[in-house]
N, C-alpha and C. Protein backbone atom coordinates (compact mmCIF):
# COMPACT_ATOMS: atom_id res chain seq x y z
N UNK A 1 12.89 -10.44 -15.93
CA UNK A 1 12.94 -9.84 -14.62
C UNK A 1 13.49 -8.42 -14.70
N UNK A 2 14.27 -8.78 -15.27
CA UNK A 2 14.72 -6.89 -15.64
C UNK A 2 14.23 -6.06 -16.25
N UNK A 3 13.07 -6.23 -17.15
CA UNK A 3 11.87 -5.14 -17.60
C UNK A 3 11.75 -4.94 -16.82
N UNK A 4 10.80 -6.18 -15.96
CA UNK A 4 9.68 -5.76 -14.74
C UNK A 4 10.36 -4.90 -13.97
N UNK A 5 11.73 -5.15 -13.55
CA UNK A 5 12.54 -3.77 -12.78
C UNK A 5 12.58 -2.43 -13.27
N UNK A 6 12.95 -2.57 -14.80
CA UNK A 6 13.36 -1.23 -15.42
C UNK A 6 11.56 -0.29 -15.28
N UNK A 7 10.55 -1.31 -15.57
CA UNK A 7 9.19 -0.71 -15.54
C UNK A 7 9.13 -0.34 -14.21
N UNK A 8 9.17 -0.92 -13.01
CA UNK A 8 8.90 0.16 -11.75
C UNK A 8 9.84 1.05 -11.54
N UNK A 9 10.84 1.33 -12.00
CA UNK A 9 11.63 2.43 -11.62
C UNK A 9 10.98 3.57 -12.06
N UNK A 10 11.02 3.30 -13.71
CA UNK A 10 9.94 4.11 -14.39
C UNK A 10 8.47 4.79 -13.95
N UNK A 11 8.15 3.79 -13.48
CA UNK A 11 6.79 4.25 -12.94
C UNK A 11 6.92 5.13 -11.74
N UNK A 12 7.90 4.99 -10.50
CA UNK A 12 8.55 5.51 -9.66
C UNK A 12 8.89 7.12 -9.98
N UNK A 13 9.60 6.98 -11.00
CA UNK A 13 10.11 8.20 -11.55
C UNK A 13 8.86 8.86 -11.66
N UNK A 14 7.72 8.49 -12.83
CA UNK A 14 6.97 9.20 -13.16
C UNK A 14 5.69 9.62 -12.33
N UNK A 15 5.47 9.06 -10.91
CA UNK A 15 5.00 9.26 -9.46
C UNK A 15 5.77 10.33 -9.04
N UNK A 16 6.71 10.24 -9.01
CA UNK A 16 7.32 11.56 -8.19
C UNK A 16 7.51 10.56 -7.06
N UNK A 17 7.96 11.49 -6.01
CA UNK A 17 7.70 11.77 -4.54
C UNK A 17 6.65 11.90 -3.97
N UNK A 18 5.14 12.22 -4.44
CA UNK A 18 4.19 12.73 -4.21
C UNK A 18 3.46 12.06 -3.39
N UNK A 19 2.59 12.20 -2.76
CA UNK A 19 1.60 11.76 -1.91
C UNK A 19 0.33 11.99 -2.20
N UNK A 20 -0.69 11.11 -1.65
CA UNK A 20 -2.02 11.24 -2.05
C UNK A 20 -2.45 12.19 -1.31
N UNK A 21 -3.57 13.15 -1.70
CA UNK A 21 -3.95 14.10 -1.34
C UNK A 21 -3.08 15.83 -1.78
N UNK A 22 -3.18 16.52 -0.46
CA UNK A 22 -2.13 17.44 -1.13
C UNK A 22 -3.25 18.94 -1.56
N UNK A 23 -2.65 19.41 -1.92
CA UNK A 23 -3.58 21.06 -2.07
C UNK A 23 -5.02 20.73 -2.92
N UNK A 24 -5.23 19.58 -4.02
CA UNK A 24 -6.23 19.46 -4.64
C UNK A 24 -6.87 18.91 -4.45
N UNK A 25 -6.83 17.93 -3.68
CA UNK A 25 -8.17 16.67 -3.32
C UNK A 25 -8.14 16.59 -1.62
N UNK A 26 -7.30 17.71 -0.95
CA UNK A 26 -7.29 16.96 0.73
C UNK A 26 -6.85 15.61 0.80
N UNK A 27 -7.05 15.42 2.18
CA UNK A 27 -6.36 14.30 2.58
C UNK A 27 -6.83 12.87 2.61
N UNK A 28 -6.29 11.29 2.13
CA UNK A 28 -6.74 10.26 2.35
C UNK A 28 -7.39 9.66 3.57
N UNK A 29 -7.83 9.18 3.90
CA UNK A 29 -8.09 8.48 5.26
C UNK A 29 -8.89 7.23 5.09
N UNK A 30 -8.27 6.36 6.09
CA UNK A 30 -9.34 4.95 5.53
C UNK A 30 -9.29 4.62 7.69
N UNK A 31 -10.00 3.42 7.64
CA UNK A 31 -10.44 2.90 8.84
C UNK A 31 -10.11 1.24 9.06
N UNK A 32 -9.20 0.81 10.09
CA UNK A 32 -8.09 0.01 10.42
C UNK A 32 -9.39 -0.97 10.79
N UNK A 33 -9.39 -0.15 12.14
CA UNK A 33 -10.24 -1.52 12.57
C UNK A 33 -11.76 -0.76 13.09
N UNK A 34 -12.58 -0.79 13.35
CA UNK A 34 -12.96 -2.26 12.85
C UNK A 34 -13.09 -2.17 11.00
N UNK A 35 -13.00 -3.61 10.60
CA UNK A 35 -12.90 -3.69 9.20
C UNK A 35 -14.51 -3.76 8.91
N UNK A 36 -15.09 -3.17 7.58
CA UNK A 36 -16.25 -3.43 7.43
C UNK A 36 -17.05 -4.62 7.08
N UNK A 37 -17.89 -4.86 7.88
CA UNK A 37 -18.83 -5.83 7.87
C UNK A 37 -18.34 -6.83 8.95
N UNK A 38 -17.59 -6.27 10.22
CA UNK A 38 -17.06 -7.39 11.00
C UNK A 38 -18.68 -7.40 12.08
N UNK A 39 -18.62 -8.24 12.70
CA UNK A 39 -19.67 -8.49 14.17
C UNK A 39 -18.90 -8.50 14.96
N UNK A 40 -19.15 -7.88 16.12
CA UNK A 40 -18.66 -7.16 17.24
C UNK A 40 -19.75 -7.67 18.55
N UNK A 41 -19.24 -8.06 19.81
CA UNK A 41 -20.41 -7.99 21.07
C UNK A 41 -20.28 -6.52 21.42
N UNK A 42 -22.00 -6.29 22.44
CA UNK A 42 -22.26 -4.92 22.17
C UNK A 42 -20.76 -5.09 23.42
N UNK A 43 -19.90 -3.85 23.37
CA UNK A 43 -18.79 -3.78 24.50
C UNK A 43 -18.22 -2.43 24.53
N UNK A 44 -17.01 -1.91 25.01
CA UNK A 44 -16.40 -0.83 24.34
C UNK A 44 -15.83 -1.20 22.83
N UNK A 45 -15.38 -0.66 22.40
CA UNK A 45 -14.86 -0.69 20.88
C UNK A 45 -13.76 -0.02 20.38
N UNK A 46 -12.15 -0.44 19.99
CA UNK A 46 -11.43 0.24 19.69
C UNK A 46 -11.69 0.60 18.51
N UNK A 47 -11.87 1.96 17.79
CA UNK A 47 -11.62 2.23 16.27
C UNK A 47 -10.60 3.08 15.98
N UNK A 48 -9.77 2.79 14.84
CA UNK A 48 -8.49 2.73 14.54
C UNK A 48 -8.55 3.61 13.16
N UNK A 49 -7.87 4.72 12.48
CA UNK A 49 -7.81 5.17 11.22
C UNK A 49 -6.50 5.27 11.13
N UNK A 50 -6.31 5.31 9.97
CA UNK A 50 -4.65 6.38 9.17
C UNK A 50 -5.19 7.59 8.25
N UNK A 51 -4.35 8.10 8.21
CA UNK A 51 -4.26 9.17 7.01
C UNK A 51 -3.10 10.01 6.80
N UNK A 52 -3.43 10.27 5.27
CA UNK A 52 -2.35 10.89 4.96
C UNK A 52 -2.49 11.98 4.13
N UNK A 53 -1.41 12.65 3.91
CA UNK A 53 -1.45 14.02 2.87
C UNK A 53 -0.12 14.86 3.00
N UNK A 54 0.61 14.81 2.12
CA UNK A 54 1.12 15.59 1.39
C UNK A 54 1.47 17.24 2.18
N UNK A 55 0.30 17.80 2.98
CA UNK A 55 0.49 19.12 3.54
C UNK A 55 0.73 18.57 4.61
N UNK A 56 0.30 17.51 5.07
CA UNK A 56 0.34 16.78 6.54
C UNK A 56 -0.82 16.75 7.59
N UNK A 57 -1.29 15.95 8.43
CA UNK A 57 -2.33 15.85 8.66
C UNK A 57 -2.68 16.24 10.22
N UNK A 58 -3.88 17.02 10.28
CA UNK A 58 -3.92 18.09 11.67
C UNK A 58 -4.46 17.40 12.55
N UNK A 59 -5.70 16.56 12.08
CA UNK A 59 -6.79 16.23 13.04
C UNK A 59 -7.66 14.96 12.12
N UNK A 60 -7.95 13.77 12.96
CA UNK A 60 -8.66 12.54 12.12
C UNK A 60 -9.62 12.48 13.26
N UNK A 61 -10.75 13.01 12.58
CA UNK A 61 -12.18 12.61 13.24
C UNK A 61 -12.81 11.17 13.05
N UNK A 62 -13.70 10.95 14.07
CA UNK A 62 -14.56 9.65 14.15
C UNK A 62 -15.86 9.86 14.20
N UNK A 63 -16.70 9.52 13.04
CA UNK A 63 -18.00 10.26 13.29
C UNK A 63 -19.04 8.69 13.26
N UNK A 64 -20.09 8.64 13.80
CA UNK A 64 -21.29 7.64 13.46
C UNK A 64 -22.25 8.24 12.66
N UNK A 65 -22.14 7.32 11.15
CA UNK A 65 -23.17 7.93 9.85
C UNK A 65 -22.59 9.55 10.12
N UNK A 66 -23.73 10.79 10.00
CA UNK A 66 -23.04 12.06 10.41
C UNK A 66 -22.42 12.74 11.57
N UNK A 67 -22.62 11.93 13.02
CA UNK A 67 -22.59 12.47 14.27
C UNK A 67 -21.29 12.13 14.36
N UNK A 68 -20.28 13.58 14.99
CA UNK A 68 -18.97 12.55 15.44
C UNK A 68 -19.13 12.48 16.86
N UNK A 69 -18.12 11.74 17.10
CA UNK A 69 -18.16 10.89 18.41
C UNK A 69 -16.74 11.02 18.77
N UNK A 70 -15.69 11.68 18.34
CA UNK A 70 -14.66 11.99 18.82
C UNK A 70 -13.72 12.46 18.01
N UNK A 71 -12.37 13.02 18.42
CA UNK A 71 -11.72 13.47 17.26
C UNK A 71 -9.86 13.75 18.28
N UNK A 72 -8.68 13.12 17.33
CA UNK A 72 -7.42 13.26 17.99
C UNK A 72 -6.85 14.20 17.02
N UNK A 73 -6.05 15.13 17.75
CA UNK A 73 -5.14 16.25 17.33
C UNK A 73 -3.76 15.74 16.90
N UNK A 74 -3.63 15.82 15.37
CA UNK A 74 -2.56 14.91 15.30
C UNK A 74 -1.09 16.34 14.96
N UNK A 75 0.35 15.31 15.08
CA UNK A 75 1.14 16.07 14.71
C UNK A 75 1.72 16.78 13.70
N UNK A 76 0.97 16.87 12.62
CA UNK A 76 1.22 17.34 11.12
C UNK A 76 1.74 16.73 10.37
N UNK A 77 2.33 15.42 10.96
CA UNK A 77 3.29 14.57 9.80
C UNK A 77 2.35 13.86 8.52
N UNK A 78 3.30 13.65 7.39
CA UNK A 78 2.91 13.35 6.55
C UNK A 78 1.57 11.97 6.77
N UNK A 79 2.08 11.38 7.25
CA UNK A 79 1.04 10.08 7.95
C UNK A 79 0.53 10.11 9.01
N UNK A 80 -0.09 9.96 9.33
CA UNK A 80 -0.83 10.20 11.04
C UNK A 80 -2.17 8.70 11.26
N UNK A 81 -1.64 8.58 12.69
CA UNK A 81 -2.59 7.18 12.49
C UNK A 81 -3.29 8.16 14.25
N UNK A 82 -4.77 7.32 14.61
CA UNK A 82 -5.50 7.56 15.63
C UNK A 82 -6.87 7.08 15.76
N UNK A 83 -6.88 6.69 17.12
CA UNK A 83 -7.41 5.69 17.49
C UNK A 83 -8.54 6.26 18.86
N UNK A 84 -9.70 5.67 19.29
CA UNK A 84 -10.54 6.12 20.46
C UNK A 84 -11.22 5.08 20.60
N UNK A 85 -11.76 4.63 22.13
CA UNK A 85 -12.52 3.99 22.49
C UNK A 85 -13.86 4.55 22.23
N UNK A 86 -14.67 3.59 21.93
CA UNK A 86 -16.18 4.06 21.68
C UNK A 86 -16.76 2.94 22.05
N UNK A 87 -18.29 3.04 22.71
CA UNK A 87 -19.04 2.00 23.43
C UNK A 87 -20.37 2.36 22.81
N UNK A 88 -20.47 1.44 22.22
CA UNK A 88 -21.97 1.69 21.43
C UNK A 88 -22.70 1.94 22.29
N UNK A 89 -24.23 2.30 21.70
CA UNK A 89 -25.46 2.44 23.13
C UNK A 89 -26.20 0.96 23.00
N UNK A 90 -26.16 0.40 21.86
CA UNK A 90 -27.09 -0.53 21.74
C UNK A 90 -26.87 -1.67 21.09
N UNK A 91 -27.57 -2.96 20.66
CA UNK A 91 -27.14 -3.56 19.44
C UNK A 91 -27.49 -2.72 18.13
N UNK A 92 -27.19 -2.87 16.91
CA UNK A 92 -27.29 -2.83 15.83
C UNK A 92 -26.14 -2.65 14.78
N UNK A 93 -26.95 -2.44 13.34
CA UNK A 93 -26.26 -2.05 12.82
C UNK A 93 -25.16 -0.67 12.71
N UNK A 94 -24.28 0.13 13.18
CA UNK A 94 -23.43 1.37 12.68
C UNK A 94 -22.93 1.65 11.24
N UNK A 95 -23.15 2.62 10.87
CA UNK A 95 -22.05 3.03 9.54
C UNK A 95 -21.35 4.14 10.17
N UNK A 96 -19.55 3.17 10.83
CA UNK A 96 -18.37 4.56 10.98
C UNK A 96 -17.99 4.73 9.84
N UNK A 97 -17.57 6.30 10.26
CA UNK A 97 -17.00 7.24 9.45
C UNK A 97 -16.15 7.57 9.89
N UNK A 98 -14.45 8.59 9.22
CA UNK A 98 -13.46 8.59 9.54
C UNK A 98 -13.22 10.09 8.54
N UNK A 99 -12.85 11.14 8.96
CA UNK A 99 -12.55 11.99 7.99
C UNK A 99 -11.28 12.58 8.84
N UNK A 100 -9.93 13.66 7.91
CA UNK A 100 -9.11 14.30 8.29
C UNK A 100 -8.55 15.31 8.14
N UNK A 101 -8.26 16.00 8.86
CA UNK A 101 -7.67 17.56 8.43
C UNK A 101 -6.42 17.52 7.54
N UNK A 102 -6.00 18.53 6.77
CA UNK A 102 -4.84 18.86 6.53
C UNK A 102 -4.11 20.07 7.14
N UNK A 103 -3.19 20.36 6.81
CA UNK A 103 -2.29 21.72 7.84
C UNK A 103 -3.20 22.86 6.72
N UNK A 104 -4.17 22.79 6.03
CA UNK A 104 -4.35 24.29 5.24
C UNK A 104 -5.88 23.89 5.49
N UNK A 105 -6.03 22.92 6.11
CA UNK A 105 -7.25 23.19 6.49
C UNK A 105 -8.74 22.44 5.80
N UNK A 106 -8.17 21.37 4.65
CA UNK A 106 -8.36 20.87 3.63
C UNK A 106 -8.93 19.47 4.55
N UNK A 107 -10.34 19.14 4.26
CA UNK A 107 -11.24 17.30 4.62
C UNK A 107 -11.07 16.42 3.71
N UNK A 108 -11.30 15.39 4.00
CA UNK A 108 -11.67 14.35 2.65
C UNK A 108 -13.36 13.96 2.92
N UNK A 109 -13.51 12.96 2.09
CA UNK A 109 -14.60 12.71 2.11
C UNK A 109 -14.78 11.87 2.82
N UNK A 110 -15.62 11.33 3.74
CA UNK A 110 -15.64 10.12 4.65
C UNK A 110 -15.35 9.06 4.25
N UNK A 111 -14.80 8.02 4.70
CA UNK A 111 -14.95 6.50 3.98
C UNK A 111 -16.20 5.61 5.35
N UNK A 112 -16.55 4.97 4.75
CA UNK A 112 -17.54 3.99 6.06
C UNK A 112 -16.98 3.13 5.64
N UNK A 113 -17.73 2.09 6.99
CA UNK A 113 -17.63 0.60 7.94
C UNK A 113 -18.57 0.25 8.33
N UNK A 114 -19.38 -0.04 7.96
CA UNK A 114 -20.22 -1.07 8.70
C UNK A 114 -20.16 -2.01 9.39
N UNK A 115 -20.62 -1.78 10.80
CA UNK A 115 -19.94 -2.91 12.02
C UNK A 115 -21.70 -3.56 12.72
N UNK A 116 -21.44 -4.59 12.81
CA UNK A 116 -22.90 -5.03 13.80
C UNK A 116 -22.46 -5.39 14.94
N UNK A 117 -22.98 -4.64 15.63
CA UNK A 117 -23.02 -4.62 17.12
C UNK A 117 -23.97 -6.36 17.31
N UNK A 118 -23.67 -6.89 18.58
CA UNK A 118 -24.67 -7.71 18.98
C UNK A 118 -24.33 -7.70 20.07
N UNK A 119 -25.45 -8.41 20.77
CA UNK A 119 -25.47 -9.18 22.42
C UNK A 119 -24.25 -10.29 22.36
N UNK A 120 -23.38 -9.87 23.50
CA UNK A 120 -22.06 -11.23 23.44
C UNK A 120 -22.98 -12.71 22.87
N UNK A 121 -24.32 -13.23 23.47
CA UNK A 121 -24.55 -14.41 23.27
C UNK A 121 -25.20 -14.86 21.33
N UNK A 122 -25.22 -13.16 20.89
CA UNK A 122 -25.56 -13.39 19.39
C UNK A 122 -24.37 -13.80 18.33
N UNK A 123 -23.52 -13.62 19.28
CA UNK A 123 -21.84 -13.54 18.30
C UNK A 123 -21.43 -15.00 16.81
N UNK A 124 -21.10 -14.94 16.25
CA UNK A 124 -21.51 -15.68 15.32
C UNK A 124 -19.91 -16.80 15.70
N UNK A 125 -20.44 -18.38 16.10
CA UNK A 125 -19.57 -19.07 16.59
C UNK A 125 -18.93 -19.67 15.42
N UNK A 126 -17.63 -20.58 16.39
CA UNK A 126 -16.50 -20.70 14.95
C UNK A 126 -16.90 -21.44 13.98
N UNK A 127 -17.84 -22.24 13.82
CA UNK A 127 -18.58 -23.11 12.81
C UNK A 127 -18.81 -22.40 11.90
N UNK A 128 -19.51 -20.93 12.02
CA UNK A 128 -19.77 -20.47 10.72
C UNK A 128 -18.36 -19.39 10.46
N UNK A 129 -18.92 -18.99 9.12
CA UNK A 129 -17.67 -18.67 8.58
C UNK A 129 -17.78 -16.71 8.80
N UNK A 130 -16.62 -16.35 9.70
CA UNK A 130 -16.93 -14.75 9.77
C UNK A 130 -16.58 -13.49 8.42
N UNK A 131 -17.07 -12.99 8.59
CA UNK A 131 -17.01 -12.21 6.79
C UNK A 131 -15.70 -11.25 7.21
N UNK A 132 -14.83 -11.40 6.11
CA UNK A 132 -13.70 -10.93 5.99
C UNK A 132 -14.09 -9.81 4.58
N UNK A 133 -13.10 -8.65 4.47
CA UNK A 133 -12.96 -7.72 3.65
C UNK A 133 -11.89 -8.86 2.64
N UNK A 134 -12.37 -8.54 1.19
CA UNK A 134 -11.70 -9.37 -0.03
C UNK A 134 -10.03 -9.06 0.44
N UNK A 135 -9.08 -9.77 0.22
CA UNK A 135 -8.01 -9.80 0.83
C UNK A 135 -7.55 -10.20 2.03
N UNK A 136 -8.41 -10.14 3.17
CA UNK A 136 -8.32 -10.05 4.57
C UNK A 136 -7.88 -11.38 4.69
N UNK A 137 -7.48 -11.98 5.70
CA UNK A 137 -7.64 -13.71 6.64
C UNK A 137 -8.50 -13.43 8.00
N UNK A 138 -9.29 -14.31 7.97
CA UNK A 138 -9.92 -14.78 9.32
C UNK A 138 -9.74 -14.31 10.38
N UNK A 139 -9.73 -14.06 11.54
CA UNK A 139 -9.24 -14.01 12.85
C UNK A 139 -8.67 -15.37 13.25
N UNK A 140 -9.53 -16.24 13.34
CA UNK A 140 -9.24 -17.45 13.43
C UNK A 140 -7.87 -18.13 12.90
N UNK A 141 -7.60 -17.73 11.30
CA UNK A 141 -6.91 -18.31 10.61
C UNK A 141 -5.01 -17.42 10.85
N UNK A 142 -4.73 -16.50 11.59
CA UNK A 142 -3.83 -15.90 11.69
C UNK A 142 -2.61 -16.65 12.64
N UNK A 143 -1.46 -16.16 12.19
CA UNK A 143 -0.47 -16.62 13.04
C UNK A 143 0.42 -16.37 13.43
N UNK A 144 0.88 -16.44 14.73
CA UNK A 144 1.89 -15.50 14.86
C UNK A 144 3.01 -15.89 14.61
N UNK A 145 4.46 -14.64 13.89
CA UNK A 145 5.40 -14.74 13.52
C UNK A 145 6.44 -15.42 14.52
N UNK A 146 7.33 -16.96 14.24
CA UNK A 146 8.28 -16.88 15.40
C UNK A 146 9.41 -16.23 15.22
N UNK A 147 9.98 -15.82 16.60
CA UNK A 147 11.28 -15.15 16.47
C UNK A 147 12.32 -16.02 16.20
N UNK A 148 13.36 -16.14 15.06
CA UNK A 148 14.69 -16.62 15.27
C UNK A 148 15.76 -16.35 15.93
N UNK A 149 15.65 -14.88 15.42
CA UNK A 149 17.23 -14.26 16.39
C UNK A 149 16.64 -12.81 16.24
N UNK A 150 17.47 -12.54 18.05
CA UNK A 150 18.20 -12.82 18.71
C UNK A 150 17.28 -13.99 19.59
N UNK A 151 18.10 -15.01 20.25
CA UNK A 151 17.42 -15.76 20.83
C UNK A 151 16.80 -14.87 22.12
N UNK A 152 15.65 -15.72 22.44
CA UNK A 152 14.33 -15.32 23.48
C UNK A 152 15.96 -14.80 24.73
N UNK A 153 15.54 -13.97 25.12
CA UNK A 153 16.15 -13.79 26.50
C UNK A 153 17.68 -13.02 26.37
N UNK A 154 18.08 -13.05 25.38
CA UNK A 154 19.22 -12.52 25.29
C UNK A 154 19.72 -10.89 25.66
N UNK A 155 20.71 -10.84 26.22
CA UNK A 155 21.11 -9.44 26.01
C UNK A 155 21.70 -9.20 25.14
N UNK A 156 21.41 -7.57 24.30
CA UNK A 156 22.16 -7.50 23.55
C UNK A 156 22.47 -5.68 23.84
N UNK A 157 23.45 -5.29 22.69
CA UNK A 157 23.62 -3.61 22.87
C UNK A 157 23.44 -3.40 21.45
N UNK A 158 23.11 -2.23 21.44
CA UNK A 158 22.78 -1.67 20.17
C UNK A 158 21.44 -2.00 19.62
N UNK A 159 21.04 -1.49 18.59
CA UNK A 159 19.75 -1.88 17.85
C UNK A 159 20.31 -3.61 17.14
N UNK A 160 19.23 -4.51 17.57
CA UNK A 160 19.27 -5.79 17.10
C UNK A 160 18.68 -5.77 15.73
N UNK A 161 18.82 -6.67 15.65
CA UNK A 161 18.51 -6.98 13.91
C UNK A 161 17.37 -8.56 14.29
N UNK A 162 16.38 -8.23 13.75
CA UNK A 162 15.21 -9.31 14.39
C UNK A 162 14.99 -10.38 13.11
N UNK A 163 14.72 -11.56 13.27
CA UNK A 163 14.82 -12.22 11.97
C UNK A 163 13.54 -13.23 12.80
N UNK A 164 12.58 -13.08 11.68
CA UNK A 164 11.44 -13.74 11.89
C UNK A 164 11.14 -15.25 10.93
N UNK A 165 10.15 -15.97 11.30
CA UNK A 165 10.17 -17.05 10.45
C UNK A 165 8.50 -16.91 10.79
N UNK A 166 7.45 -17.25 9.39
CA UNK A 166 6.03 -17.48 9.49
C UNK A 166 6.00 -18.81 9.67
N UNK A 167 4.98 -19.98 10.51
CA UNK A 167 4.66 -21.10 10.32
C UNK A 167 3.99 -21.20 8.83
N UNK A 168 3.90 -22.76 8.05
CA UNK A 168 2.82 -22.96 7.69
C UNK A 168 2.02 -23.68 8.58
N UNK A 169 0.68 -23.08 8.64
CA UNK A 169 -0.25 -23.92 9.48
C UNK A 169 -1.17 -23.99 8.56
């Protein structure tokens, strides 16, 4: 156990401080929700990005394939997350895109998502199985954390200290 410690410190050390992106490659950005390859009814649509960089990040656009479709002015901080409603026109397939500024003015390269739009009555019911990104859980299969303390209802002063417990289900 104490390699494995002494090795991430090490590795730590030899990372630096640094952040991805930064004067040579621009800035990271990936896309929250929707996750790719989810099915969606045709409806409004929240889509969700982060990004980050090193110079700090100005602006995270939302584009469809090349067209954007919106874009939030962010505060320069090192991380920046942003989000817009979007309402498809139709069913089908989309490939979103997500790209972001840096403070010098620096893009990344898009990342895509592929989302299928459908008619609410095409939606794929709980019998079959909905396609998750490798890592992901289900929608279905999620759960929510219970609270231990402070108990439900309590007053308290100061910043609490929250202590959670996961079910197994």
């Amino acid at each position: 156990m104490k390699k494995l410690h002494t090795a991430v410190w090490i590795l730590l050390i030899l990372t630096g401080c640094t952040m991805p992106g930064g004067e040579a490659g621009g800035p990271m950005v990936w896309i929250d929700r929707p996750l790719d390859g989810t099915t969606v009814p045709l409806a409004p649509l929240i889509l969700q990005a982060h990004a980050v960089d090193s110079d700090g990040i100005t602006k995270i656009e939302f584009l469809i394939s090349d067209s954007p479709i919106g874009s939030v002015s962010t505060e320069g901080a090192r991380m920046e997350e942003a989000s817009i409603e979007w309402t498809p026109p139709e069913p089908g397939i989309y490939e979103l895109n997500v790209r972001a500024t840096d403070t010098l003015g620096n893009t990344n390269a898009r990342t895509p998502a592929n989302v299928q739009i459908v008619v609410s009555g095409d939606m794929p019911t709980s019998a079959s199985s909905p396609t998750t990104a490798s890592g992901q859980c289900a929608t279905e299969t999620l759960v929510a954390p219970l609270l231990l303390s402070p108990a439900d209802g309590a007053s308290l002063t100061g910043e609490p200290l929250l202590t959670w417990s996961y079910p197994d289900f």
